[in-house]
PDB file of N, CA and C in Angstrom:
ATOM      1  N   UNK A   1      11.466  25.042  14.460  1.00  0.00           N
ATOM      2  CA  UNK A   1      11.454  23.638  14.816  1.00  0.00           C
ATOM      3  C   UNK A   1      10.204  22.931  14.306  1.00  0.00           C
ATOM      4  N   UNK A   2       9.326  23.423  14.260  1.00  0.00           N
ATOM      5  CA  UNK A   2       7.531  23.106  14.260  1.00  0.00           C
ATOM      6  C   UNK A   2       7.759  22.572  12.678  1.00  0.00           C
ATOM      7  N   UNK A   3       8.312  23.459  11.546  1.00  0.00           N
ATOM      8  CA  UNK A   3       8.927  23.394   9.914  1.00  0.00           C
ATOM      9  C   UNK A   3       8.806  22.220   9.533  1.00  0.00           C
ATOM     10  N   UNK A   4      10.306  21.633  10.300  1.00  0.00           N
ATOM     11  CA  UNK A   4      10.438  20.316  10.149  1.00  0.00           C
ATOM     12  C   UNK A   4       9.915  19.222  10.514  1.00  0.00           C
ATOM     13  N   UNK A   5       9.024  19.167  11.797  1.00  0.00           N
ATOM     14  CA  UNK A   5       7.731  18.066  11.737  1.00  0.00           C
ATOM     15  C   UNK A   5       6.883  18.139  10.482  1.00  0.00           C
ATOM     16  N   UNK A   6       6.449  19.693  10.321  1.00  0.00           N
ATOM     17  CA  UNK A   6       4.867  19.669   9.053  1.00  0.00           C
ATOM     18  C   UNK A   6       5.726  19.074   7.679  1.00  0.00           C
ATOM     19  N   UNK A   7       7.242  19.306   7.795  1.00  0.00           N
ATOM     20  CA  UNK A   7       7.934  18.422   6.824  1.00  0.00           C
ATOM     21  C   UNK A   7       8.058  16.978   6.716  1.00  0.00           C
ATOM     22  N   UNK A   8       8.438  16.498   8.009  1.00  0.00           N
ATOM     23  CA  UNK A   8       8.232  15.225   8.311  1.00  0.00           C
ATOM     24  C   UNK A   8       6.947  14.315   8.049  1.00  0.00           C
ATOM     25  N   UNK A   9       6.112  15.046   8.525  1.00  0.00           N
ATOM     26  CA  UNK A   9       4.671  14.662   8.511  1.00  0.00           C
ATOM     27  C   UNK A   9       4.153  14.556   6.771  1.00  0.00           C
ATOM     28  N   UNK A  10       4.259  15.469   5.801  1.00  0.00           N
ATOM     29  CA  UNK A  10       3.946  16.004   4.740  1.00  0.00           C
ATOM     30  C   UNK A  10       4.881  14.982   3.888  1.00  0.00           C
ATOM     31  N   UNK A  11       6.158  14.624   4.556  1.00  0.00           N
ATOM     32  CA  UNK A  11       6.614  13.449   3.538  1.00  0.00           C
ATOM     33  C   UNK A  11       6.085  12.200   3.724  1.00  0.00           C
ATOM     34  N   UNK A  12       5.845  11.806   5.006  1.00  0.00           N
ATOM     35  CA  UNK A  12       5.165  10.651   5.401  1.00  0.00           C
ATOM     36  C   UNK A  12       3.591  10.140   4.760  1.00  0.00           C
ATOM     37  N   UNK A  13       3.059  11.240   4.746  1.00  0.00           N
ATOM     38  CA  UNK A  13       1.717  11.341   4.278  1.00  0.00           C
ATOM     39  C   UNK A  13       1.609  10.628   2.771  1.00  0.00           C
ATOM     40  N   UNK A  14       2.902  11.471   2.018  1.00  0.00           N
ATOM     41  CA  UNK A  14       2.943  11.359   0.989  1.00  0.00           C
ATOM     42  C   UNK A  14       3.202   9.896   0.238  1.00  0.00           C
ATOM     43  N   UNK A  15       3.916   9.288   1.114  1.00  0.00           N
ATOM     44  CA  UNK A  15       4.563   8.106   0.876  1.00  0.00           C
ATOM     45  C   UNK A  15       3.735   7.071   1.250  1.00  0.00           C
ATOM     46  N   UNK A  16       2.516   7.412   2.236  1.00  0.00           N
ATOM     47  CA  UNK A  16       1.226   6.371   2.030  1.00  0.00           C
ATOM     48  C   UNK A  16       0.589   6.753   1.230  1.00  0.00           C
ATOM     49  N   UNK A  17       0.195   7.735   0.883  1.00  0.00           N
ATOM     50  CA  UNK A  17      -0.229   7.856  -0.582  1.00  0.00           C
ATOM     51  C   UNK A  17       0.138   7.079  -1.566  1.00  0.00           C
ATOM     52  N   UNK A  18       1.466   7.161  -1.943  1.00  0.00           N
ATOM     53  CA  UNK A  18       2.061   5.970  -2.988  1.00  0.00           C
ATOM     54  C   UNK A  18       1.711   4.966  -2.637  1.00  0.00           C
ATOM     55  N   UNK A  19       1.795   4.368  -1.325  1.00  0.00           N
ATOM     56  CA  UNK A  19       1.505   2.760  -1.218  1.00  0.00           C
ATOM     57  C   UNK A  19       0.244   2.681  -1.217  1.00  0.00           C
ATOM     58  N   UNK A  20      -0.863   3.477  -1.038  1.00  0.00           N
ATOM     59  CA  UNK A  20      -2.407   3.651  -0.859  1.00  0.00           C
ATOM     60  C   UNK A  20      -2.669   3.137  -2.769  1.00  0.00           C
ATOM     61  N   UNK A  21      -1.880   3.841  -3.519  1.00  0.00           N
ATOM     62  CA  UNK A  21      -1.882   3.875  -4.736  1.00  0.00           C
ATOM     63  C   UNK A  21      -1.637   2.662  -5.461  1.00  0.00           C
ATOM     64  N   UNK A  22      -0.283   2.230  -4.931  1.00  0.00           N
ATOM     65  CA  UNK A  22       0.080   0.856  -5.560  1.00  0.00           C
ATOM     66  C   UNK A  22      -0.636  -0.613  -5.009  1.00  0.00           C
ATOM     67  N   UNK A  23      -1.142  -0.341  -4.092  1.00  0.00           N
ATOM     68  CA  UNK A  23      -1.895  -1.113  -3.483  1.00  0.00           C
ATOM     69  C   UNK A  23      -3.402  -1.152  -4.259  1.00  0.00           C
ATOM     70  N   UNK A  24      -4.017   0.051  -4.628  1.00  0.00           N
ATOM     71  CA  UNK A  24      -4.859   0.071  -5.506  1.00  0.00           C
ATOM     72  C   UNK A  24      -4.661  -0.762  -6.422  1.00  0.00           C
ATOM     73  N   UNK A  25      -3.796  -0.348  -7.283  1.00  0.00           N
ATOM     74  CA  UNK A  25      -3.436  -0.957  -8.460  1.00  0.00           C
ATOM     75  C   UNK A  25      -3.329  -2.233  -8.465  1.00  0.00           C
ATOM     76  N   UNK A  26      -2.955  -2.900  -7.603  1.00  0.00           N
ATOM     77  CA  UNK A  26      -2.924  -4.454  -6.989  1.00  0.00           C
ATOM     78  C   UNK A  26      -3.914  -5.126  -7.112  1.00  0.00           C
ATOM     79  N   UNK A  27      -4.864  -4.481  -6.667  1.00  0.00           N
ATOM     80  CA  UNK A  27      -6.299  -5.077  -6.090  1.00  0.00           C
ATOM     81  C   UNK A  27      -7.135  -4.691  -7.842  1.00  0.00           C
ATOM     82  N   UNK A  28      -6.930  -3.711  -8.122  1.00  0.00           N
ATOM     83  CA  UNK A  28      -7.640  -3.692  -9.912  1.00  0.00           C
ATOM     84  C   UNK A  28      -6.902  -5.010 -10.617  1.00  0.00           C
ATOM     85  N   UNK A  29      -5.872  -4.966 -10.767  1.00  0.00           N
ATOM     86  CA  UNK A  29      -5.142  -6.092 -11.494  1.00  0.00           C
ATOM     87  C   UNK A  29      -6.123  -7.496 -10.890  1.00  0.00           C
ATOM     88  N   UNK A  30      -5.938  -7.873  -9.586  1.00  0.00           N
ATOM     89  CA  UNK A  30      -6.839  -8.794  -9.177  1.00  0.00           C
ATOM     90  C   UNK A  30      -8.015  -8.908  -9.975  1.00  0.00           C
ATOM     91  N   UNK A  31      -8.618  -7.845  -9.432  1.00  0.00           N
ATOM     92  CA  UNK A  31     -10.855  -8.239  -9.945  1.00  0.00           C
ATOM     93  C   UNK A  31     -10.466  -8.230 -11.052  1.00  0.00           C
ATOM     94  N   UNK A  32      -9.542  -7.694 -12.224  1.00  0.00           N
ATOM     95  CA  UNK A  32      -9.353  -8.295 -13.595  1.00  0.00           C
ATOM     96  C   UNK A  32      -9.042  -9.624 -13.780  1.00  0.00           C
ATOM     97  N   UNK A  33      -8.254 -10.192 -13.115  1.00  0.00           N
ATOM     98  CA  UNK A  33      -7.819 -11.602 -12.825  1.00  0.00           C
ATOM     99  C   UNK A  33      -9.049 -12.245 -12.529  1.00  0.00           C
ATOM    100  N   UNK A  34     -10.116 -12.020 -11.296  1.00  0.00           N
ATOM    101  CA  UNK A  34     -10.874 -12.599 -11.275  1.00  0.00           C
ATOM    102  C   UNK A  34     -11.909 -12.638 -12.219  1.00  0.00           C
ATOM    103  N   UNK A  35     -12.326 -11.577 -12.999  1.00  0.00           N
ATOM    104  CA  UNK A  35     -13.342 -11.972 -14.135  1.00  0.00           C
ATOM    105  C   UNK A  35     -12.782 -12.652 -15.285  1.00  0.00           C
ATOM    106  N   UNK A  36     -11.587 -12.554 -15.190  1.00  0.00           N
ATOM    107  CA  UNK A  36     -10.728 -13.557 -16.749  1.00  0.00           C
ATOM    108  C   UNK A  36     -10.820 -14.920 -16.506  1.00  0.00           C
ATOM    109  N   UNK A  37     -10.718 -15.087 -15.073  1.00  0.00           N
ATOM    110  CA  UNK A  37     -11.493 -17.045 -15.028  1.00  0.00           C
ATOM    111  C   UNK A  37     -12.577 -17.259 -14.541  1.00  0.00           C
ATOM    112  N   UNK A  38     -13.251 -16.328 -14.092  1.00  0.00           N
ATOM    113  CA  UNK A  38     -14.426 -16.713 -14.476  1.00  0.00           C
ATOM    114  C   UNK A  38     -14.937 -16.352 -15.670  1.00  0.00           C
ATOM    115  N   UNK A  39     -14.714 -16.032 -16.708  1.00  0.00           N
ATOM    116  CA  UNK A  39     -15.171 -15.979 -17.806  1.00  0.00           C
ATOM    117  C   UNK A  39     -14.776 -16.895 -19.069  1.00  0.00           C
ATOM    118  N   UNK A  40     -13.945 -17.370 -18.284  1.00  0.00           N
ATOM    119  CA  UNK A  40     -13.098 -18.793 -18.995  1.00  0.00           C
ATOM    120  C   UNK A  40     -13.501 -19.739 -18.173  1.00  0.00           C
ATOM    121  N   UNK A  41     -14.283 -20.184 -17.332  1.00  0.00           N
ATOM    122  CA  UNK A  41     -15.169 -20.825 -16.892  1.00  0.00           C
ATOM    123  C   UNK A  41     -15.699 -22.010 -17.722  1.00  0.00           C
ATOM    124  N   UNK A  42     -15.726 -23.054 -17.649  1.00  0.00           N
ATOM    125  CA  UNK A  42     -16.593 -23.918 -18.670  1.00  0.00           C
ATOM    126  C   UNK A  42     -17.339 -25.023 -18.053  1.00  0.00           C
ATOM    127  N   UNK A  43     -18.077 -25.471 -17.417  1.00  0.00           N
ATOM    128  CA  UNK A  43     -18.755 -26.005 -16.772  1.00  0.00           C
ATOM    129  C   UNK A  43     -19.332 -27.280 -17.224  1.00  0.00           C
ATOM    130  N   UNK A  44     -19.776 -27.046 -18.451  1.00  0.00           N
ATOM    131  CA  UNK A  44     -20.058 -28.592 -19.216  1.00  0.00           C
ATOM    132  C   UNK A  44     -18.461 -28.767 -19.932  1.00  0.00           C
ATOM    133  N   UNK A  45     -17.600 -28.516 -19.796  1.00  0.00           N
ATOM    134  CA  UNK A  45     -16.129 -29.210 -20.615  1.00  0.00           C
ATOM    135  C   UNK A  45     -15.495 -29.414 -19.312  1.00  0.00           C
ATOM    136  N   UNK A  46     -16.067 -28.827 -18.196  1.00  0.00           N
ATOM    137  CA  UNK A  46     -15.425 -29.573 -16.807  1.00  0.00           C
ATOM    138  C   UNK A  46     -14.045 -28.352 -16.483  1.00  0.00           C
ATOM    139  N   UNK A  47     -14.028 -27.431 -16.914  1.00  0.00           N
ATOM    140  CA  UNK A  47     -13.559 -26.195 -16.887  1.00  0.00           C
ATOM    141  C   UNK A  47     -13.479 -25.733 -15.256  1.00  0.00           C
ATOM    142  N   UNK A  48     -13.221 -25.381 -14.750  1.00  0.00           N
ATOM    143  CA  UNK A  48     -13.352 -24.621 -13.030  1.00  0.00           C
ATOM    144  C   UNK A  48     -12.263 -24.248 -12.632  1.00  0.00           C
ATOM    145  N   UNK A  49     -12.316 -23.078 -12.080  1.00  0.00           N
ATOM    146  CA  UNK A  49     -10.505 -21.783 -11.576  1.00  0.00           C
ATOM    147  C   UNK A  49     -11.351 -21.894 -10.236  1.00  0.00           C
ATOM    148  N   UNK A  50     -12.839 -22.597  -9.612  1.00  0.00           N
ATOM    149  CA  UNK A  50     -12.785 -22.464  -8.416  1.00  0.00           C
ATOM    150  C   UNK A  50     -11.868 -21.629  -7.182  1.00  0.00           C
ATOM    151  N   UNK A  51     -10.471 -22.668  -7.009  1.00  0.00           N
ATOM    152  CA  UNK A  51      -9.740 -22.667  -5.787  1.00  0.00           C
ATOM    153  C   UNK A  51      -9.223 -21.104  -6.527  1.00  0.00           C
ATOM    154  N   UNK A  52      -8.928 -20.993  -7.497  1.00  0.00           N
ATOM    155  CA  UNK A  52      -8.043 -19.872  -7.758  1.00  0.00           C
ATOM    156  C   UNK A  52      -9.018 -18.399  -8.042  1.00  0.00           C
ATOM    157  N   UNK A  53     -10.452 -18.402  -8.425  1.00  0.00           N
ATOM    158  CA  UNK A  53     -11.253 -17.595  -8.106  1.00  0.00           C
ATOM    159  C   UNK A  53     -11.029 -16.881  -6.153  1.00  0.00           C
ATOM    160  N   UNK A  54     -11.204 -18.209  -5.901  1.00  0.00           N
ATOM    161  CA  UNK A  54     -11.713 -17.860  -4.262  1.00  0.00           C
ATOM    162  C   UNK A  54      -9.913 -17.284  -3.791  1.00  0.00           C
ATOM    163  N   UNK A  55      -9.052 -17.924  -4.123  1.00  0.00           N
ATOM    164  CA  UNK A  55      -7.830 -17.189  -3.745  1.00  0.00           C
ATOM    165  C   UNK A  55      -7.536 -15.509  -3.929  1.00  0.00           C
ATOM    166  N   UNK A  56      -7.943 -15.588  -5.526  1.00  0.00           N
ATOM    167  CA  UNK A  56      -7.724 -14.309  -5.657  1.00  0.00           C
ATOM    168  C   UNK A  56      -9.222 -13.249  -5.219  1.00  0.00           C
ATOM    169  N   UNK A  57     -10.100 -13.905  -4.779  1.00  0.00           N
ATOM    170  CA  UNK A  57     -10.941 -12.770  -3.822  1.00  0.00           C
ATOM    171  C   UNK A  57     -10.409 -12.411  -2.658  1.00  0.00           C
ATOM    172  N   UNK A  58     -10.003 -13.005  -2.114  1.00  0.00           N
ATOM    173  CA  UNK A  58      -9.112 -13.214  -0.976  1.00  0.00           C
ATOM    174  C   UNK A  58      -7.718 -12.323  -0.782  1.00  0.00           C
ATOM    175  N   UNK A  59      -7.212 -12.449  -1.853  1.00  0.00           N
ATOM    176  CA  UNK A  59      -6.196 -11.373  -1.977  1.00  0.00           C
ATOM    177  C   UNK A  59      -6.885 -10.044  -1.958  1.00  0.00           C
ATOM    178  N   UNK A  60      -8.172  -9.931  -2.886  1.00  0.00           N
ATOM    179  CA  UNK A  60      -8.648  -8.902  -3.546  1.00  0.00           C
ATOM    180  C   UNK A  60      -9.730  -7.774  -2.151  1.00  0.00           C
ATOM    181  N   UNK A  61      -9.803  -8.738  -0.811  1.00  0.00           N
ATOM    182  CA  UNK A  61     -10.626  -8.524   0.243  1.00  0.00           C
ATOM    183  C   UNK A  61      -9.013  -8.151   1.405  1.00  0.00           C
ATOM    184  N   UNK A  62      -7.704  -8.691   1.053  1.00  0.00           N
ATOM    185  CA  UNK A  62      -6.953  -8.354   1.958  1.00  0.00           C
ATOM    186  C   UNK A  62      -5.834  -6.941   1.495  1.00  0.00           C
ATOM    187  N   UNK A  63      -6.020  -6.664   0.192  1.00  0.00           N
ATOM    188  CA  UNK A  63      -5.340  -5.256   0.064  1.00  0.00           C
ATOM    189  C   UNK A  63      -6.641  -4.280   0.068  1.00  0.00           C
ATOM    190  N   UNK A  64      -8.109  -4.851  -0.134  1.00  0.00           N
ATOM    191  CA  UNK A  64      -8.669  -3.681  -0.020  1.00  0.00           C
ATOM    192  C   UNK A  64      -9.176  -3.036   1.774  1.00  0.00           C
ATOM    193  N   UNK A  65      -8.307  -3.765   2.933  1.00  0.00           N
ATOM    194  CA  UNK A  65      -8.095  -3.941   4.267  1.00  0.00           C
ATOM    195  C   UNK A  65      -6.816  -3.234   4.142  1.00  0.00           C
ATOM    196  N   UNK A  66      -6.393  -3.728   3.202  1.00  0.00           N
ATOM    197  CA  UNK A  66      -4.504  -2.676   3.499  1.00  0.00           C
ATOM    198  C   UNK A  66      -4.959  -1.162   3.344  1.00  0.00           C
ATOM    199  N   UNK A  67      -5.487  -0.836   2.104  1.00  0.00           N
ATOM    200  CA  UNK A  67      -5.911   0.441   2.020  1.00  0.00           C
ATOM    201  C   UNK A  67      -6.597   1.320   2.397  1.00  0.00           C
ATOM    202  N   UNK A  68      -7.186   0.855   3.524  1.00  0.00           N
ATOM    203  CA  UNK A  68      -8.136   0.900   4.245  1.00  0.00           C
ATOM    204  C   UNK A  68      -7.367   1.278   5.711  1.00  0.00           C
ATOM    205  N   UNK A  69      -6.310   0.904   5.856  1.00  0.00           N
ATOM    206  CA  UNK A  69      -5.452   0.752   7.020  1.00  0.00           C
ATOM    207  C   UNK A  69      -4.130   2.060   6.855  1.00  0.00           C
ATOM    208  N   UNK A  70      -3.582   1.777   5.405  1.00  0.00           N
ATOM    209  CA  UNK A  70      -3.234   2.974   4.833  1.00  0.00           C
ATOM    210  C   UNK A  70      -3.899   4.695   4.734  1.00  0.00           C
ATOM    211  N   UNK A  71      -5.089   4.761   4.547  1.00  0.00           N
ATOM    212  CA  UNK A  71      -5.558   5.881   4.287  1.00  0.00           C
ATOM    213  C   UNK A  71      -6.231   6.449   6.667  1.00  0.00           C
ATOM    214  N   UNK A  72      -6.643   5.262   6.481  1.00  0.00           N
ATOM    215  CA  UNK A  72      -7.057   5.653   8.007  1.00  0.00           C
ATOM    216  C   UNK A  72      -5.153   6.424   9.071  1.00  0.00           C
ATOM    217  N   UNK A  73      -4.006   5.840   8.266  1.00  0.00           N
ATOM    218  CA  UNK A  73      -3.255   6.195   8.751  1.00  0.00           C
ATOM    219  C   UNK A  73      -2.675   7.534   8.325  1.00  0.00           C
ATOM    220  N   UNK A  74      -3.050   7.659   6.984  1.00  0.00           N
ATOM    221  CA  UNK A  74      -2.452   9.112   6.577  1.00  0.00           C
ATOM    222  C   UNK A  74      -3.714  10.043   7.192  1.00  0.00           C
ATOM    223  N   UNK A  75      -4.407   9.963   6.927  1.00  0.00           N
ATOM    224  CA  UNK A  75      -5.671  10.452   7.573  1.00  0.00           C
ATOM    225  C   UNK A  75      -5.149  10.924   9.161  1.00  0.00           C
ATOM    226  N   UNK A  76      -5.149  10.012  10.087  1.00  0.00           N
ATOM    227  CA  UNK A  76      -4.848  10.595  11.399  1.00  0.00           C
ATOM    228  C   UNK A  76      -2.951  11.397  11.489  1.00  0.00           C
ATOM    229  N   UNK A  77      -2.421  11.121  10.787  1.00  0.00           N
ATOM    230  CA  UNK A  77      -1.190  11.648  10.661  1.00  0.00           C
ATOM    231  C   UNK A  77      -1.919  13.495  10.290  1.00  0.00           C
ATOM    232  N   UNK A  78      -2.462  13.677   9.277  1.00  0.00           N
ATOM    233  CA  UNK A  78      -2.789  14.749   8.828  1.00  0.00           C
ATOM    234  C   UNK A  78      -3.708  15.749   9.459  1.00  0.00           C
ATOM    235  N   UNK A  79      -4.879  14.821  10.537  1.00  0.00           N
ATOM    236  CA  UNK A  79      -4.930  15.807  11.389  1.00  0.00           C
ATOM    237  C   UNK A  79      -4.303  15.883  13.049  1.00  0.00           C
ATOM    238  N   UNK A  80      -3.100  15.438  12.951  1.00  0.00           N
ATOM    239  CA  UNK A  80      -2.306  16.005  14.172  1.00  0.00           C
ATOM    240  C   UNK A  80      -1.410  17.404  13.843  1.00  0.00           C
ATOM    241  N   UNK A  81      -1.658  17.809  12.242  1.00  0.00           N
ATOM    242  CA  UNK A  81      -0.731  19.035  11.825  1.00  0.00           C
ATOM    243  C   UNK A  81      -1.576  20.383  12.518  1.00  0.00           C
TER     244      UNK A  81
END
């Protein structure tokens, strides 16, 4: 009987892993996003991604809270085995 929990558990784990992962990947794509306007930035041509800088930190501060929430959960899943 015990089998099929460390099975249960061991797939579960696994599958925040993936989202731990793709969620990564999310948040890299972001801080790339964010240095591409700010680096396209132009200040004397009146240039500014301002609102859309600060948005995408924002995104970039709320999946790195997801993953954070993700791993703390596979984490306590893994030591109840």
């Amino acid at each position: 009987m015990s089998g099929g929990k460390e099975t249960d558990i061991a797939t579960e784990a696994e599958a925040l892993e993936q989202e731990m992962a793709a969620v990564e990947e999310r948040k890299i794509a972001v801080e790339k996003r964010v240095r591409e306007l700010m680096a396209s930035e132009d200040p004397r041509a009146g240039v500014a991604y301002a609102q859309e800088i600060f948005a995408a930190k924002q995104e970039k501060l709320t999946l790195a809270t997801q993953h954070e929430i993700l791993r703390r959960r596979r984490n306590r899943l893994l030591m109840e085995q």
